[in-house]
N, C-alpha and C. Protein backbone atom coordinates (compact mmCIF):
# COMPACT_ATOMS: atom_id res chain seq x y z
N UNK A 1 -180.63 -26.04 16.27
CA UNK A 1 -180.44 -26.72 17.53
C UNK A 1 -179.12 -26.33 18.19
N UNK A 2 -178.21 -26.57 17.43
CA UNK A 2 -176.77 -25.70 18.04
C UNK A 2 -176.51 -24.32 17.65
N UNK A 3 -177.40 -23.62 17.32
CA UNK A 3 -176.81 -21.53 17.15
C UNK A 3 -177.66 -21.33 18.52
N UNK A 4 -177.18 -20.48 18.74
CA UNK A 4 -177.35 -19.56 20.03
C UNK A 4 -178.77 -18.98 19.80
N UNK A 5 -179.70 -18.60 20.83
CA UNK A 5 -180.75 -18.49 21.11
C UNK A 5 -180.93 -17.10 20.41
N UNK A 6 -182.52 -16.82 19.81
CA UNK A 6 -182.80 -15.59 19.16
C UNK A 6 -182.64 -13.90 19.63
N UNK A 7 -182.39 -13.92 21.24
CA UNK A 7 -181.74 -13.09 22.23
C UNK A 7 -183.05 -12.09 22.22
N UNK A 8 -184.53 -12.42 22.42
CA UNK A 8 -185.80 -12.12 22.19
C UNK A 8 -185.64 -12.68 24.28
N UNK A 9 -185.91 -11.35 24.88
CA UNK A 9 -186.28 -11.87 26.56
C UNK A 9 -187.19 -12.20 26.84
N UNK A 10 -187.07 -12.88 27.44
CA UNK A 10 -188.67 -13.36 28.36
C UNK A 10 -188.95 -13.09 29.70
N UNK A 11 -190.27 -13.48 30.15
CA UNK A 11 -190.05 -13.37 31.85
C UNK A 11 -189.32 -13.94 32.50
N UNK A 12 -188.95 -14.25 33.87
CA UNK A 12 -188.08 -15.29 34.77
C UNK A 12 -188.90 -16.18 33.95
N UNK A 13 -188.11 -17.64 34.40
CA UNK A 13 -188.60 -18.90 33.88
C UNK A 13 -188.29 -19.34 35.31
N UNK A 14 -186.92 -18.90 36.27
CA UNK A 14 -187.07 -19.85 37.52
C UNK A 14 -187.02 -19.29 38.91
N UNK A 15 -188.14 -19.51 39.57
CA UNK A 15 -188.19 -19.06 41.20
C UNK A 15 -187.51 -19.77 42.05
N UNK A 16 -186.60 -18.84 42.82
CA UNK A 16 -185.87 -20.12 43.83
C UNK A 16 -186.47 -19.29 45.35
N UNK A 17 -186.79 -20.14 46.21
CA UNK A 17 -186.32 -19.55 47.22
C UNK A 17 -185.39 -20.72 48.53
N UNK A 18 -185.02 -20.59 49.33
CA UNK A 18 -184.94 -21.39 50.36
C UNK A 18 -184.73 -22.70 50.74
N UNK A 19 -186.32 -23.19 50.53
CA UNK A 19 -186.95 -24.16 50.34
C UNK A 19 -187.07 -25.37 48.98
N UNK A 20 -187.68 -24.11 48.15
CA UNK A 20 -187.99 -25.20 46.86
C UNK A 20 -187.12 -24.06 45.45
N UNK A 21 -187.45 -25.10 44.12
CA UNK A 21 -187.03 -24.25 42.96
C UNK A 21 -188.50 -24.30 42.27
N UNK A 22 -188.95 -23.28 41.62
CA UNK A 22 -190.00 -23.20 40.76
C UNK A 22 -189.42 -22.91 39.39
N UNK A 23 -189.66 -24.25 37.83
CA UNK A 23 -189.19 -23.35 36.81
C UNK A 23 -190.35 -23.08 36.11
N UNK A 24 -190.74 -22.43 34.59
CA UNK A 24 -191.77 -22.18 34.04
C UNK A 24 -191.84 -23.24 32.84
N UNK A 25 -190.76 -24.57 32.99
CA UNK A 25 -191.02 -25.55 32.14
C UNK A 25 -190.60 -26.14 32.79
N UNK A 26 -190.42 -27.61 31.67
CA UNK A 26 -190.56 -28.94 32.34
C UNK A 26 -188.85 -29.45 31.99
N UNK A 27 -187.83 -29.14 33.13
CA UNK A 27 -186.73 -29.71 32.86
C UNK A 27 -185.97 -30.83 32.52
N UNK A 28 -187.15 -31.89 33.48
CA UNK A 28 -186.60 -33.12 32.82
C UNK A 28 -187.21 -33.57 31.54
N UNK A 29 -188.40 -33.12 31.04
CA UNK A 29 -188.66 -33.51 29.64
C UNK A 29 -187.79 -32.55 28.48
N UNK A 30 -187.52 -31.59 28.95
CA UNK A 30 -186.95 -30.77 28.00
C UNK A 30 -185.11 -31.22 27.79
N UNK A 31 -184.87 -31.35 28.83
CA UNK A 31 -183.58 -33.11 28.72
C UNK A 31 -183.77 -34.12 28.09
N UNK A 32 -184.71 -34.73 28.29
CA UNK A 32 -184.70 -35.92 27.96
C UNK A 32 -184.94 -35.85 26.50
N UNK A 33 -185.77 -34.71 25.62
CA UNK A 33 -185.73 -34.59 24.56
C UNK A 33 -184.93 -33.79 23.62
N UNK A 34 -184.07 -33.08 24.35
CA UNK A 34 -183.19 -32.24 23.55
C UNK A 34 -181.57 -32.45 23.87
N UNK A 35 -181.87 -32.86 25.24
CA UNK A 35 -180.09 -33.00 25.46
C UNK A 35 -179.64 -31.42 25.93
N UNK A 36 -180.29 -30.63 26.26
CA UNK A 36 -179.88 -29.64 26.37
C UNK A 36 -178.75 -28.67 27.41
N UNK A 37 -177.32 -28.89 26.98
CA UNK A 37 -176.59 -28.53 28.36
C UNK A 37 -176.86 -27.69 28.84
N UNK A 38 -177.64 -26.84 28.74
CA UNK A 38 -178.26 -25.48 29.72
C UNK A 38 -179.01 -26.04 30.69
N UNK A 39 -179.93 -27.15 30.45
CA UNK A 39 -180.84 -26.93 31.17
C UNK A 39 -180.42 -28.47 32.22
N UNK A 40 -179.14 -28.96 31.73
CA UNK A 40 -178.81 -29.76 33.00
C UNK A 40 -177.87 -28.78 33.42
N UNK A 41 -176.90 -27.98 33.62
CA UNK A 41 -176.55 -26.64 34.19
C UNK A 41 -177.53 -26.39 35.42
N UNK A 42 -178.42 -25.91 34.63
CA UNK A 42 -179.38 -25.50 35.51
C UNK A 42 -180.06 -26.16 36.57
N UNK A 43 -180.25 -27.34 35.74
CA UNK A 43 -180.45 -28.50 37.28
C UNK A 43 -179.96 -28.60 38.47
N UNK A 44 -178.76 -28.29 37.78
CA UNK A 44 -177.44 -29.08 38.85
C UNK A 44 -177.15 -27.75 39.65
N UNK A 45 -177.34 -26.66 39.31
CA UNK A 45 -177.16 -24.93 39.83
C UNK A 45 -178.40 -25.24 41.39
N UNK A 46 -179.59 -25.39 40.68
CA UNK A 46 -181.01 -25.10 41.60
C UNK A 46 -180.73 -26.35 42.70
N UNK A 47 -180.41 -27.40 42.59
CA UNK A 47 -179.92 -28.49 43.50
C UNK A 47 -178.98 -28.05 44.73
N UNK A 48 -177.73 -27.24 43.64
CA UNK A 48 -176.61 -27.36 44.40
C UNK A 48 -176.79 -25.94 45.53
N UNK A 49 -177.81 -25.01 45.12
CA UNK A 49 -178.48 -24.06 46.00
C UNK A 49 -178.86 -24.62 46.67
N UNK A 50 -180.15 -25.48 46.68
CA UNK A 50 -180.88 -25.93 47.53
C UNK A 50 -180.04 -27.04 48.61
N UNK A 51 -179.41 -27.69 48.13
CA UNK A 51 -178.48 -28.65 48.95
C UNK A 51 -177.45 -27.68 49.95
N UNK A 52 -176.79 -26.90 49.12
CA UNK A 52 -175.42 -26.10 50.29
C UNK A 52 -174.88 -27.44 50.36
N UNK A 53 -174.45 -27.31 51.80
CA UNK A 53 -173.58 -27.97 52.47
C UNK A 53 -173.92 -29.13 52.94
N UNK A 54 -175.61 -29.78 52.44
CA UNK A 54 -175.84 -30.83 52.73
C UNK A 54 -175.77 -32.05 51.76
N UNK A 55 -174.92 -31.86 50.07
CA UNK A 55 -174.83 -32.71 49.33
C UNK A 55 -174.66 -33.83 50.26
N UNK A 56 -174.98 -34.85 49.88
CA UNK A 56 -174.14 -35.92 49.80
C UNK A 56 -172.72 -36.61 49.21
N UNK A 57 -173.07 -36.16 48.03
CA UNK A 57 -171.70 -36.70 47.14
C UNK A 57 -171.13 -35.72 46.23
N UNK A 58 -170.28 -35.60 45.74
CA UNK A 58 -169.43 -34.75 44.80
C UNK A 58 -168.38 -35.75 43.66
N UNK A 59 -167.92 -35.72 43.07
CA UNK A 59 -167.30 -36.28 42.38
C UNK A 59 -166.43 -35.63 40.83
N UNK A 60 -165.87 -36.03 40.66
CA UNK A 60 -165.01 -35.17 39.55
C UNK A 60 -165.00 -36.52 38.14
N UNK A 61 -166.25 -37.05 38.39
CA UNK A 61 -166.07 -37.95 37.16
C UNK A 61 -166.36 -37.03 35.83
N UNK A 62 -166.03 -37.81 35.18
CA UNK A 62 -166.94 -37.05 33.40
C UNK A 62 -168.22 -37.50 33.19
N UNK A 63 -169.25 -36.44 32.55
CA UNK A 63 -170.62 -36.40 32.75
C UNK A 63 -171.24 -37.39 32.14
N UNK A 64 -170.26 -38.66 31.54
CA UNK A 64 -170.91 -40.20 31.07
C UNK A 64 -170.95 -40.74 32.06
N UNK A 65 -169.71 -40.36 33.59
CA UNK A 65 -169.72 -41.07 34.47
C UNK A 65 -171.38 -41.46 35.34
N UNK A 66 -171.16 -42.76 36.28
CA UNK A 66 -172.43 -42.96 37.19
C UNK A 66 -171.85 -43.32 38.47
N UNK A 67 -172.29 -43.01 39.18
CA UNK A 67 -172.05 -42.49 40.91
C UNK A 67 -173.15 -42.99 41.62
N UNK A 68 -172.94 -44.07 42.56
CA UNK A 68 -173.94 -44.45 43.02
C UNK A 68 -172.66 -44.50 45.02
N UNK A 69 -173.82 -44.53 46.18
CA UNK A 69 -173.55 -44.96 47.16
C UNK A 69 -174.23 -45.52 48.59
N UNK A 70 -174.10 -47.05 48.77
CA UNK A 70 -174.91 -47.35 49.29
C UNK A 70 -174.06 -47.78 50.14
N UNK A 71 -175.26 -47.93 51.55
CA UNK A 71 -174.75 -48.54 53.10
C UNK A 71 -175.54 -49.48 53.30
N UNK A 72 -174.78 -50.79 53.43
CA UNK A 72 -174.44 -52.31 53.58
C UNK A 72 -175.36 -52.07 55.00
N UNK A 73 -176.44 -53.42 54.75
CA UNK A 73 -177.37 -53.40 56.02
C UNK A 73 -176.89 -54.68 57.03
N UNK A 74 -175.61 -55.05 56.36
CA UNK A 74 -175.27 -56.48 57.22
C UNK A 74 -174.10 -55.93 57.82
N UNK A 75 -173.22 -55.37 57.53
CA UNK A 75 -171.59 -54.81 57.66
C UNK A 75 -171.99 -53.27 57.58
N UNK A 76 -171.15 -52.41 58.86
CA UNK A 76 -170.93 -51.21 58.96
C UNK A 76 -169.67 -50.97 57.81
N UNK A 77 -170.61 -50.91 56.58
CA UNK A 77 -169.54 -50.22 55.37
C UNK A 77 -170.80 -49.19 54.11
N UNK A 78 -170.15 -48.63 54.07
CA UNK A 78 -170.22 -48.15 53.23
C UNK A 78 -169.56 -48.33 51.26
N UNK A 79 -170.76 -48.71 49.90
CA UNK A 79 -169.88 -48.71 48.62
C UNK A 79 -170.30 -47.82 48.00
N UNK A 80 -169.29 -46.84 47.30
CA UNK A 80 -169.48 -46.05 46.15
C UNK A 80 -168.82 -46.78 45.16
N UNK A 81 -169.79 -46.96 44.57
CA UNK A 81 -169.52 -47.35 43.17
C UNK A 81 -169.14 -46.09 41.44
N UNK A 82 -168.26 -46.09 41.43
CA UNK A 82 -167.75 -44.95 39.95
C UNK A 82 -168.16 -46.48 38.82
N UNK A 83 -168.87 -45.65 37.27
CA UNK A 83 -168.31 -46.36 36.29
C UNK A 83 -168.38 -45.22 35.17
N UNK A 84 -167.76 -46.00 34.52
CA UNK A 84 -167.71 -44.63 33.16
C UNK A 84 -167.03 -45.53 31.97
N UNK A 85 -168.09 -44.88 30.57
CA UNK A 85 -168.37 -45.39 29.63
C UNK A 85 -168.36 -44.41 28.74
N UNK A 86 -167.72 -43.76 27.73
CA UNK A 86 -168.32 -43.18 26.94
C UNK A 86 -169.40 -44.12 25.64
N UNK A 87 -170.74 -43.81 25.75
CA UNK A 87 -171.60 -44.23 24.56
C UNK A 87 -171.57 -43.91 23.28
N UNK A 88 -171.70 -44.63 22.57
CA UNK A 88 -171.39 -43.90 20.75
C UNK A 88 -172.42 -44.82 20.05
N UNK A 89 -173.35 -43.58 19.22
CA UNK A 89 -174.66 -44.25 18.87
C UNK A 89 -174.66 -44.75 17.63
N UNK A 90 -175.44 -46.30 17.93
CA UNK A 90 -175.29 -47.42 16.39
C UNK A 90 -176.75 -47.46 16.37
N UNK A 91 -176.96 -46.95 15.32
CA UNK A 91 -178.60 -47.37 14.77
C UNK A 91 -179.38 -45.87 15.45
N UNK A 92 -180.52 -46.21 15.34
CA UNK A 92 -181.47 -44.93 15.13
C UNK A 92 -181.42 -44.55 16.80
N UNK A 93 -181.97 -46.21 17.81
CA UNK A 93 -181.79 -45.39 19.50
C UNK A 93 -180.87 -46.51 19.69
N UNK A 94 -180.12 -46.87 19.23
CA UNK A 94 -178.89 -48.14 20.45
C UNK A 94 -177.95 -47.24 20.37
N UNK A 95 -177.14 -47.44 21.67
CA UNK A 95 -176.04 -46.82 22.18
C UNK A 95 -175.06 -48.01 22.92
N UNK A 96 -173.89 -47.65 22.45
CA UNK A 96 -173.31 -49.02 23.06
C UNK A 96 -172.10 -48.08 23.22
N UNK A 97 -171.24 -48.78 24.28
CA UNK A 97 -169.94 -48.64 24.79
C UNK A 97 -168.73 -49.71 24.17
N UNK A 98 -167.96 -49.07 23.21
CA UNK A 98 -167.39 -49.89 22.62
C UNK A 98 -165.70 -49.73 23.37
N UNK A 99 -165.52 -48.70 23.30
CA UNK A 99 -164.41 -47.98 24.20
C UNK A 99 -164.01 -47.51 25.11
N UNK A 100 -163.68 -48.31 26.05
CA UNK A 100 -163.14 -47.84 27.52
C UNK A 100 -161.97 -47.20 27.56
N UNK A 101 -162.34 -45.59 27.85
CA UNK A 101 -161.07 -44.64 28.15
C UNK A 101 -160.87 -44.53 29.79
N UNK A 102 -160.33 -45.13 30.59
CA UNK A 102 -160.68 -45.05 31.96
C UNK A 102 -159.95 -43.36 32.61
N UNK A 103 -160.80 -42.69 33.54
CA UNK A 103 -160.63 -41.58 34.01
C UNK A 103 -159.33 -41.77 35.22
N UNK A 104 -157.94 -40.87 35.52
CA UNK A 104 -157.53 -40.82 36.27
C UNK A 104 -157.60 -39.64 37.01
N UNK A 105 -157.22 -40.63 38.24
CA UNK A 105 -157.01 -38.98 39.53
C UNK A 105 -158.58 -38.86 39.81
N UNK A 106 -159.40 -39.75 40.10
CA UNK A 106 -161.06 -39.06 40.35
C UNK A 106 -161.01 -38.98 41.88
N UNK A 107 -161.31 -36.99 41.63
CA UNK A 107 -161.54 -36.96 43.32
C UNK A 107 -163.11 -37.17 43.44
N UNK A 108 -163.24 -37.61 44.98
CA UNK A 108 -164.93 -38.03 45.55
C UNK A 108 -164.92 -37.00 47.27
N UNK A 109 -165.93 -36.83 46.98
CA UNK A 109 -166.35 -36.18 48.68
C UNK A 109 -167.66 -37.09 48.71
N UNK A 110 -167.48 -37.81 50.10
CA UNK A 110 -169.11 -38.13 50.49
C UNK A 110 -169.17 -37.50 51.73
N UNK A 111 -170.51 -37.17 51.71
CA UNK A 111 -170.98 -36.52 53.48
C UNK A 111 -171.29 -37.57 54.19
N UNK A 112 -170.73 -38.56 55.48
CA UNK A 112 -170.79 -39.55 55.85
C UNK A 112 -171.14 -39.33 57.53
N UNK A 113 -171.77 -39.51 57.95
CA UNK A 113 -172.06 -39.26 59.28
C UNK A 113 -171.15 -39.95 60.48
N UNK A 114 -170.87 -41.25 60.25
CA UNK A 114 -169.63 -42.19 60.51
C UNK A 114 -168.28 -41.87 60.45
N UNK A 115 -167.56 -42.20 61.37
CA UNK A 115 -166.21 -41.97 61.02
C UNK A 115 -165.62 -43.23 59.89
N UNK A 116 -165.16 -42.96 59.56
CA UNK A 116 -164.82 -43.77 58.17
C UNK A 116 -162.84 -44.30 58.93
N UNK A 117 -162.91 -45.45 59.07
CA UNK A 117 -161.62 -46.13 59.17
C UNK A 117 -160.47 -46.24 57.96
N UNK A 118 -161.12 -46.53 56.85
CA UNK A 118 -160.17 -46.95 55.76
C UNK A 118 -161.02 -46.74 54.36
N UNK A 119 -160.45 -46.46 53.60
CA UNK A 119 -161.40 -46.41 51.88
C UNK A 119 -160.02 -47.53 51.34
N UNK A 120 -160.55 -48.89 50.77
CA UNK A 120 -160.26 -49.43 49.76
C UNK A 120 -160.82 -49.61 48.69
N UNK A 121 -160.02 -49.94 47.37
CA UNK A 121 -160.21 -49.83 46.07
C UNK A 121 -160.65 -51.30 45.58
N UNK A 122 -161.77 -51.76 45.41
CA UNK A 122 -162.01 -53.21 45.21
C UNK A 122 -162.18 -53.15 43.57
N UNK A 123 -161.68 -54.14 42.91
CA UNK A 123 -161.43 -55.49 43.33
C UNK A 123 -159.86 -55.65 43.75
N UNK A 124 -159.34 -54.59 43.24
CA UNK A 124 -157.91 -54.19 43.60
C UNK A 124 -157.59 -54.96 45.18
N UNK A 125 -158.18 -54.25 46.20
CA UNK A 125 -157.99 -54.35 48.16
C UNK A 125 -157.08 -53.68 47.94
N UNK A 126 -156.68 -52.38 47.72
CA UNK A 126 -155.70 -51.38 47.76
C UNK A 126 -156.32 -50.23 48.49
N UNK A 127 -155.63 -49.81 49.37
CA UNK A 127 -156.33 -48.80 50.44
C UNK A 127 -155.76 -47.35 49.80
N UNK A 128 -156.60 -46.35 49.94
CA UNK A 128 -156.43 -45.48 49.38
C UNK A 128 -156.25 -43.96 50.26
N UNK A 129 -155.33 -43.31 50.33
CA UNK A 129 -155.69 -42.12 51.22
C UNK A 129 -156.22 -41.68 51.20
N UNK A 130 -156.91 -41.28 52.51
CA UNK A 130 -158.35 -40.13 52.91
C UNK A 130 -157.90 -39.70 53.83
N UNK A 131 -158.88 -38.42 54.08
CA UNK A 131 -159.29 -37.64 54.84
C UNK A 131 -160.73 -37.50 55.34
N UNK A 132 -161.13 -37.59 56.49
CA UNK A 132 -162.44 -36.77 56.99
C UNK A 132 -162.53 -35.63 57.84
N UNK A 133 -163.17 -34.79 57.19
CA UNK A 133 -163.10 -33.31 58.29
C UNK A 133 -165.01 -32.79 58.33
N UNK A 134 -165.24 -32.73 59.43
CA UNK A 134 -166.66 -32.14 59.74
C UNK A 134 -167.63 -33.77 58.56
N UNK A 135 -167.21 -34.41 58.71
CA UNK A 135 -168.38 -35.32 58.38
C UNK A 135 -168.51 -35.74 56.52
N UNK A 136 -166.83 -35.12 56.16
CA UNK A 136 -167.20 -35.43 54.89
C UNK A 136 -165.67 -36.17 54.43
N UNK A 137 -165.46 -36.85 53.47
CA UNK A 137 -164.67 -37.69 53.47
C UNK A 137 -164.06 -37.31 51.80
N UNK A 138 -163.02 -37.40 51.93
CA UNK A 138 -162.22 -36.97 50.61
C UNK A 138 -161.41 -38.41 50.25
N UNK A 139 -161.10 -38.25 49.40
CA UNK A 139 -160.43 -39.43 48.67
C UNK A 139 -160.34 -39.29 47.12
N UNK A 140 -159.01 -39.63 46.64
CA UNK A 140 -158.98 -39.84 45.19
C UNK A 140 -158.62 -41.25 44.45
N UNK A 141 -159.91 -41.88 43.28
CA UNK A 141 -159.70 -42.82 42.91
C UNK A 141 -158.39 -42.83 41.81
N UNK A 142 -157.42 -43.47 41.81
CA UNK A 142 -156.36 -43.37 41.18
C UNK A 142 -156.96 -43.82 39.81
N UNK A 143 -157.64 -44.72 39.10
CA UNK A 143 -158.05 -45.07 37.92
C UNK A 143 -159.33 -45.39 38.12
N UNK A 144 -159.98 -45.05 37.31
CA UNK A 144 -161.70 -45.98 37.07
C UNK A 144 -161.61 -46.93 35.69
N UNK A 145 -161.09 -47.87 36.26
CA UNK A 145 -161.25 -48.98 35.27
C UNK A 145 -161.95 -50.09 34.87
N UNK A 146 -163.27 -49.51 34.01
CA UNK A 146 -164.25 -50.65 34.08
C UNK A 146 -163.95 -51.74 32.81
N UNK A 147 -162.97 -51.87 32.94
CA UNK A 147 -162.41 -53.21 31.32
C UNK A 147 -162.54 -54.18 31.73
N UNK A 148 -161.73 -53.73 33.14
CA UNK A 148 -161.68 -55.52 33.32
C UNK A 148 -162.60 -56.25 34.35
């Protein structure tokens, strides 16, 4: 499972063009059962083709991190939510978070169509410097601290 592959070639496995990605397996089952960092690599490669310059979000969390961002249907706001956990496995499938190492310095880009007035840090209410240029918004979270 961890030595390097038998170095025996095969055909392409992935068609990209334009439009769509074609692979010759099944990526998210082959994740979900192996864990395999190649083939989330590869995910995230055929996406980030296909997206360009139209991501939405970017982020510099660590790959336990979760990134979510939603727009408030009552209030012109926008929340991104960061959390991060490293998991450490007890028993055959439980995974629990026993240890909060919180990440500093997390930079975020969102593509925001809005001009964006202010980014604060809740629960903190600490405003944070940004930038927006062409529709995308920079900002760095000084700590992700989910302890408290």
């Amino acid at each position: 499972m961890h030595a390097p592959c038998s170095g025996e070639r095969y055909s392409s496995a992935i068609f990209r063009s334009e439009q769509f990605v074609y692979t010759a397996f099944n990526l998210f089952e082959e994740y979900k059962k192996n864990g395999s960092f190649i083939v989330k690599d590869i995910f995230a490669h055929t996406m980030d083709s296909l997206l360009k310059k139209d991501k939405t979000l970017y982020t510099e969390l660590p790959s336990e991190g979760v990134v979510t961002l939603m727009k408030s249907s009552k209030e012109p706001r926008y929340m991104n939510h960061l959390l991060y956990g490293t998991p450490v496995r007890r028993g055959e499938n439980i995974e629990v978070i026993e240890d909060i190492v919180p990440p500093y310095q997390v930079k975020v880009e969102l593509r925001i169509p809005e001009k964006v007035e202010k980014v604060v840090c809740v629960p903190q209410m600490t405003e944070l410097p940004s930038t927006q240029d062409c529709g995308v918004l920079c900002y760095t979270v000084p700590k992700v601290d989910c302890a408290k």
